[in-house]
N, C-alpha and C. Protein backbone atom coordinates (compact mmCIF):
# COMPACT_ATOMS: atom_id res chain seq x y z
N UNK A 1 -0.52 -20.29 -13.82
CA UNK A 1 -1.81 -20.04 -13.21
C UNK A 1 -2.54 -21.36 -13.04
N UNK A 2 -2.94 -21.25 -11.91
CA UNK A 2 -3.55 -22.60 -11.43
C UNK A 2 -5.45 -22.57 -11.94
N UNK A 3 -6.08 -23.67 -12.37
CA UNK A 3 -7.29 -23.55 -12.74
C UNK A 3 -8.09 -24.55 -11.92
N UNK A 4 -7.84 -24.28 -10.53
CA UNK A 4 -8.64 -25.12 -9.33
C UNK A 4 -9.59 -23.90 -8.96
N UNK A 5 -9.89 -23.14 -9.46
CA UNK A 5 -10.72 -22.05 -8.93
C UNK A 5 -12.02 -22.28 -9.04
N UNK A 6 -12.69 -22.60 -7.66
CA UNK A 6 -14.62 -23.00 -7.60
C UNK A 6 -15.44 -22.32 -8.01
N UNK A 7 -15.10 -20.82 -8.69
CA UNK A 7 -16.03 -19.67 -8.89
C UNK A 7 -17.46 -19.81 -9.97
N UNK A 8 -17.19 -20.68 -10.51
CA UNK A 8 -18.01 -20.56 -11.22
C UNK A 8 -17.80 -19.57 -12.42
N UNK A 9 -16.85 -19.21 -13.13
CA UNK A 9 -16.57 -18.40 -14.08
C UNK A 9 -17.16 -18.16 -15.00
N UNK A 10 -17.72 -16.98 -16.17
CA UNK A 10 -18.90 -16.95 -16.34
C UNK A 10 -18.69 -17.11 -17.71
N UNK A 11 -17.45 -17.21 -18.17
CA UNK A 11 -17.06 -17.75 -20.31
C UNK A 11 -16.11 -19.02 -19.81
N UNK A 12 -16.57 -19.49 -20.88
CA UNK A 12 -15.98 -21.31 -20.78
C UNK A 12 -14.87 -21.08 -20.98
N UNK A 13 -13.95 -20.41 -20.69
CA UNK A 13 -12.54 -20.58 -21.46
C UNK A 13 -11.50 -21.23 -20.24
N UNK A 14 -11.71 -21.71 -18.71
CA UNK A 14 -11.20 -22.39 -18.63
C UNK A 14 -9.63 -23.22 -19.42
N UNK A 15 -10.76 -24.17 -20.15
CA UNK A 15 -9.65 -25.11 -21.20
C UNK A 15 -8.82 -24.28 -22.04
N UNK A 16 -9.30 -22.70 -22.74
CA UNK A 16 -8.86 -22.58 -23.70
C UNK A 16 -9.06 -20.79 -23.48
N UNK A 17 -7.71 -20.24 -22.99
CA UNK A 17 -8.17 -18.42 -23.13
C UNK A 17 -8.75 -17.94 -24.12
N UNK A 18 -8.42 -18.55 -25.46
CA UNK A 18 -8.65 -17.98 -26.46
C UNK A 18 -10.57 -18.48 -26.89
N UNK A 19 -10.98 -18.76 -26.21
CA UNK A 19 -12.22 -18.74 -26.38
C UNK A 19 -13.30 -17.50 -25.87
N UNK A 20 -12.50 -17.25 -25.15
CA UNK A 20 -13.22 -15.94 -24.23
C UNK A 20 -12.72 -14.57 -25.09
N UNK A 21 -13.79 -13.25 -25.37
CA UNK A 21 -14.25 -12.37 -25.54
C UNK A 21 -13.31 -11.25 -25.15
N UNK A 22 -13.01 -10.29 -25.60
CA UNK A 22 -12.78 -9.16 -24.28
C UNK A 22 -13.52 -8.98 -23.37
N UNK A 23 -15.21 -8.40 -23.64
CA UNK A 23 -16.04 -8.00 -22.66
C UNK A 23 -16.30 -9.27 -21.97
N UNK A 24 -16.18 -10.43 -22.18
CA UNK A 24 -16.67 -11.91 -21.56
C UNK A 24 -15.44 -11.60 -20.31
N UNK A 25 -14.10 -11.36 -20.65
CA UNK A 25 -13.16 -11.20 -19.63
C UNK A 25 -13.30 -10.11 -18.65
N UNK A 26 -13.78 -9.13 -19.19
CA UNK A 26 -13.86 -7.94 -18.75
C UNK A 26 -14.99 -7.94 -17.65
N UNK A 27 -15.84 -8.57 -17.95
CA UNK A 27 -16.97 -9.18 -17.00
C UNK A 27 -17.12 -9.57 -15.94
N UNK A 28 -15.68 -11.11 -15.91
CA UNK A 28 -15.40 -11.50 -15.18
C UNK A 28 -14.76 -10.51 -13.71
N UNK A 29 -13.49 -9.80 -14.44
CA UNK A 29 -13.08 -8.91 -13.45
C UNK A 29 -13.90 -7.95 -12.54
N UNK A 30 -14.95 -7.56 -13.63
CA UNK A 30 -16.02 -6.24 -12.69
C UNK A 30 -16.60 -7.57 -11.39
N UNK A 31 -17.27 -8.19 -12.35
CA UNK A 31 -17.98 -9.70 -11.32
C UNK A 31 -17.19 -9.80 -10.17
N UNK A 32 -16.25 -10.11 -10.13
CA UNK A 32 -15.25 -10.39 -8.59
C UNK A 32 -15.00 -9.37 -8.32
N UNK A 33 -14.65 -8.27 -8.79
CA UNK A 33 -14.48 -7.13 -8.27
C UNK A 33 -15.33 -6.71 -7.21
N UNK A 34 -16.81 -6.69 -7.64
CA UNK A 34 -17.59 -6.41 -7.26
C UNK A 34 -18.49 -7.19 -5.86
N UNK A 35 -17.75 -8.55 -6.39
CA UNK A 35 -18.42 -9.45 -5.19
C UNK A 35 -17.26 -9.55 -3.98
N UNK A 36 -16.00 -9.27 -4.26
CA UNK A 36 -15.23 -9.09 -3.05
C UNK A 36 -15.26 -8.20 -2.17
N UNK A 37 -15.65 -6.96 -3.13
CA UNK A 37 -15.76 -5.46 -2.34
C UNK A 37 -17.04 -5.19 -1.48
N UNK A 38 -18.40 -6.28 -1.81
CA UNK A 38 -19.13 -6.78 -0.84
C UNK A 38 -19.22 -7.07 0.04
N UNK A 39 -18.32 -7.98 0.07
CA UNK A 39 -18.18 -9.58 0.94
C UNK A 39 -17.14 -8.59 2.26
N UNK A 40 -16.27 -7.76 1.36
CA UNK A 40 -15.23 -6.77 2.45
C UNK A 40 -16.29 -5.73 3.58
N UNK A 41 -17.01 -5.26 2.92
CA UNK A 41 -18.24 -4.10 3.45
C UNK A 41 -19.25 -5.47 4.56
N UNK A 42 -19.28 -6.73 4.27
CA UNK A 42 -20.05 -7.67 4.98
C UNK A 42 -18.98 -8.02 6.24
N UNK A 43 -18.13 -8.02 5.81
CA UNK A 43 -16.88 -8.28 6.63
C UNK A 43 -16.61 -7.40 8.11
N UNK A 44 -16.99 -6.20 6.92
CA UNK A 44 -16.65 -5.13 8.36
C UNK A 44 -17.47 -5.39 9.64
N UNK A 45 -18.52 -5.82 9.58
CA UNK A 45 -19.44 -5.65 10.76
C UNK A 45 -20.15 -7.51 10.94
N UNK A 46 -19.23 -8.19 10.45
CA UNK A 46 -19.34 -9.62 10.62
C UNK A 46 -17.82 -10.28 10.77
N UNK A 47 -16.64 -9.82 11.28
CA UNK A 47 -15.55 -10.18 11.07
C UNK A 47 -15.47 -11.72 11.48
N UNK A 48 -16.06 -12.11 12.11
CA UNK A 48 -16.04 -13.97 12.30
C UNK A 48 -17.08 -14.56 11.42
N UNK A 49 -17.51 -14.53 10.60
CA UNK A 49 -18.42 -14.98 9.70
C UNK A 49 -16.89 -16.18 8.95
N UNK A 50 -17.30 -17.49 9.18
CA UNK A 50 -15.64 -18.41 8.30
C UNK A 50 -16.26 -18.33 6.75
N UNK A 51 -17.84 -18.00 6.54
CA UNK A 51 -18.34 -18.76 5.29
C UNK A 51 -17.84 -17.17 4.56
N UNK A 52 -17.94 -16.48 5.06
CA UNK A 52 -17.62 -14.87 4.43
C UNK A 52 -16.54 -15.02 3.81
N UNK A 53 -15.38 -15.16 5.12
CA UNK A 53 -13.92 -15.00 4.61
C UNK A 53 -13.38 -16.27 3.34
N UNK A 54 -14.22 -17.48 3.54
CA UNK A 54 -13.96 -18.55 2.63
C UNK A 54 -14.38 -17.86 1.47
N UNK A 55 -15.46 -17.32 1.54
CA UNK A 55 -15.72 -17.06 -0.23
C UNK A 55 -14.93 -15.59 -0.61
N UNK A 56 -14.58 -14.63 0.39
CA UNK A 56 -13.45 -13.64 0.06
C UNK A 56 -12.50 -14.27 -0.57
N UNK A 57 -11.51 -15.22 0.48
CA UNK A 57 -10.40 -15.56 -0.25
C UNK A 57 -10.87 -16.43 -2.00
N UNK A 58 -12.05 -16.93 -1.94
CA UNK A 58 -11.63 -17.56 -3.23
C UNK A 58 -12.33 -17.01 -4.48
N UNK A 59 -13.13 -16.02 -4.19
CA UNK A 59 -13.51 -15.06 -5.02
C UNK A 59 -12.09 -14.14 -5.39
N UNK A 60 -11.61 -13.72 -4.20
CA UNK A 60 -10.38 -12.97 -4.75
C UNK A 60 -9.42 -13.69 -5.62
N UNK A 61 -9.33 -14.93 -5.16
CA UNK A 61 -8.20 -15.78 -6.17
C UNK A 61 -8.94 -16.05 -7.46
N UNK A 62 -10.08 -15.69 -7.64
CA UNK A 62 -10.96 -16.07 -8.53
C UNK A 62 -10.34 -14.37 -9.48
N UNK A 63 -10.80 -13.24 -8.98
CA UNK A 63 -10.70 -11.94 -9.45
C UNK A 63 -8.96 -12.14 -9.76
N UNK A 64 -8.08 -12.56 -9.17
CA UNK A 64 -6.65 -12.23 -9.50
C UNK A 64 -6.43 -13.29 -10.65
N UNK A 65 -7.51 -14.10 -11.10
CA UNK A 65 -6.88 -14.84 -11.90
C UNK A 65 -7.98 -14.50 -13.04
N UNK A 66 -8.80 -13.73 -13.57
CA UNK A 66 -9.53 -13.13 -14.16
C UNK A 66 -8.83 -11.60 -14.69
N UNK A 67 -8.31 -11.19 -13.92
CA UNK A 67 -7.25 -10.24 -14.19
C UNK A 67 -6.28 -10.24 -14.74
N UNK A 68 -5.16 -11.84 -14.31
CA UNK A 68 -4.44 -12.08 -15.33
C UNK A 68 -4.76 -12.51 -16.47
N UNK A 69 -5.89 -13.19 -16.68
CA UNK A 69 -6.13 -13.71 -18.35
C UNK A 69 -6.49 -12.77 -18.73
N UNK A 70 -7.04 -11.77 -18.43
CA UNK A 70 -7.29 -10.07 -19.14
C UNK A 70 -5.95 -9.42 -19.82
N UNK A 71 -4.94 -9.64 -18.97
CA UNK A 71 -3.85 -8.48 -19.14
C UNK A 71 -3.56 -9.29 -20.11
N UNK A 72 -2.65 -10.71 -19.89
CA UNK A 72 -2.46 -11.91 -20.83
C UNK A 72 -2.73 -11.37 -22.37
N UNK A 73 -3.99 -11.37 -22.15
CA UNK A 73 -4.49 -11.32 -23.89
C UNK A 73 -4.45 -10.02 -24.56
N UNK A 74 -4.80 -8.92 -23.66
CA UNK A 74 -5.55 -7.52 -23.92
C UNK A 74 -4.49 -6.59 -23.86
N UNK A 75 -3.47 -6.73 -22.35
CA UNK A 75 -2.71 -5.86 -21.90
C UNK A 75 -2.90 -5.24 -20.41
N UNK A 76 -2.39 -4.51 -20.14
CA UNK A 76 -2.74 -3.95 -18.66
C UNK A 76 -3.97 -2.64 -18.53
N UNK A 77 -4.65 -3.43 -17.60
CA UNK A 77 -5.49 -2.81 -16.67
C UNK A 77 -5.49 -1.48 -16.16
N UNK A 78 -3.72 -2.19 -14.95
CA UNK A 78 -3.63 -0.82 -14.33
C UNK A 78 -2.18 -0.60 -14.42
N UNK A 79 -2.01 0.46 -13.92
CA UNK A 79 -0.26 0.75 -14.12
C UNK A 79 0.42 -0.32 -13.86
N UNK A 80 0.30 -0.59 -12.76
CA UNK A 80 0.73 -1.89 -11.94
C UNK A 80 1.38 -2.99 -12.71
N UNK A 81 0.84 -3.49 -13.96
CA UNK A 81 0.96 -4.69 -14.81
C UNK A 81 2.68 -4.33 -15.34
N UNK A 82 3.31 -5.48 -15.26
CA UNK A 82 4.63 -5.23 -16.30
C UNK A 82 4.60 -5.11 -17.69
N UNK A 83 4.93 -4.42 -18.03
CA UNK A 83 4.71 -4.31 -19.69
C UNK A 83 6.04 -3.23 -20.38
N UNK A 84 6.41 -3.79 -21.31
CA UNK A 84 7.33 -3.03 -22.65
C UNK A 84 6.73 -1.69 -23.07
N UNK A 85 5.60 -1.50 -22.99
CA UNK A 85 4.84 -0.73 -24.02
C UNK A 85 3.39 -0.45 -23.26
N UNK A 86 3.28 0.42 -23.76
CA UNK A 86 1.88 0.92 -23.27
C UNK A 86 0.62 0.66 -24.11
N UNK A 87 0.17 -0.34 -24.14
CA UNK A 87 -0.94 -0.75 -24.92
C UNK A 87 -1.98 -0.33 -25.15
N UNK A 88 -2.60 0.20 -24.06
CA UNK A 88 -3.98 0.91 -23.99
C UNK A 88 -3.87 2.26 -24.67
N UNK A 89 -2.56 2.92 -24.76
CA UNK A 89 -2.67 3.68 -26.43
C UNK A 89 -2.96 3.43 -27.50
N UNK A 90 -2.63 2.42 -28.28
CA UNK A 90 -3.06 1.91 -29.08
C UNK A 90 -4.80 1.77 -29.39
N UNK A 91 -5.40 1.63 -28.64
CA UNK A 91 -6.81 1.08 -28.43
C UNK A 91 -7.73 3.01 -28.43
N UNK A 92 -8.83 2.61 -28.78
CA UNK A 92 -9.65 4.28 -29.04
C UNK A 92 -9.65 4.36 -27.44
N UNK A 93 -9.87 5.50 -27.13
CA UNK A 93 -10.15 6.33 -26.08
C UNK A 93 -11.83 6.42 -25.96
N UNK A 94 -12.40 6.24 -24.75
CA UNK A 94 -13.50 6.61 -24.73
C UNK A 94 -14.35 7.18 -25.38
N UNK A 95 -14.12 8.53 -25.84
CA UNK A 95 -14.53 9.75 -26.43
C UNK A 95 -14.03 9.42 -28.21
N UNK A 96 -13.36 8.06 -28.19
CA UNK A 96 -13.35 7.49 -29.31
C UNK A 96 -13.75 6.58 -30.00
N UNK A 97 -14.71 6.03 -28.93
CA UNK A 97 -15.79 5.07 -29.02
C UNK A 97 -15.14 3.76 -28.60
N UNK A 98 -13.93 4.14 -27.81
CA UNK A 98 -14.02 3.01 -26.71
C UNK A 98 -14.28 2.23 -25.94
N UNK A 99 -14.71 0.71 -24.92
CA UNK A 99 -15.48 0.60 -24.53
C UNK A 99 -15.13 0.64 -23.08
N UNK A 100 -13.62 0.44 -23.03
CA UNK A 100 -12.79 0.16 -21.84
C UNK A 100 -11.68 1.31 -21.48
C-alpha cells in the first residue's frame, strides 16, 4: 500500500498502523465513504466538473486504503475481504453491545 495519499487522514497513523484506534479507522472509512458518495450524487448533474472527478478519484484511493488498514488490523468489513475465518464472530453483536 502506497502512502502518497493527499486526503488529509484524520489519525496519525500514516507512519505507524498501530497507532490508530478501531473507531479512529472506522471513521476514516465512513469519512470517504461518505465524501465519495457525494462527490458521485455531484457528479451526476456536473459530469465535466475535472475538480470533482480529481477529488473522487483520490478520495476513493483515499477510502480503499482506509479500508485496507481496517481489515489489516480488525478483519473484514464485507464478505468480499479474503479471510481463513470469520472474524466478526468472534466480536459481540450489536444487541451485544457491539459497536460495529
Amino acid at each position: 500500500m502506497e502512502d502518497n495519499c493527499r486526503c488529509n487522514c484524520t489519525c496519525n497513523c500514516r507512519e505507524n498502523d498501530n497507532n490508530c484506534t478501531r473507531e479512529e479507522l472506522m471513521n476514516d472509512v465512513r469519512k470517504y465513504n461518505f465524501a465519495i458518495t457525494e462527490l458521485a450524487l455531484y457528479l451526476n448533474t456536473h459530469p465535466c466538473d475535472e475538480n470533482a472527478l480529481a477529488l473522487h478519484r483520490e478520495y476513493a484511493k483515499c477510502y480503499r486504503d482506509a479500508v485496507e488498514k481496517y481489515q489489516k488490523k480488525y478483519g473484514p468489513l464485507t464478505i468480499f475481504y479474503p479471510c481463513n475465518k470469520w472474524r466478526w464472530l468472534e466480536q459481540p453483536w450489536p444487541w451485544e453491545g457491539g459497536n460495529y
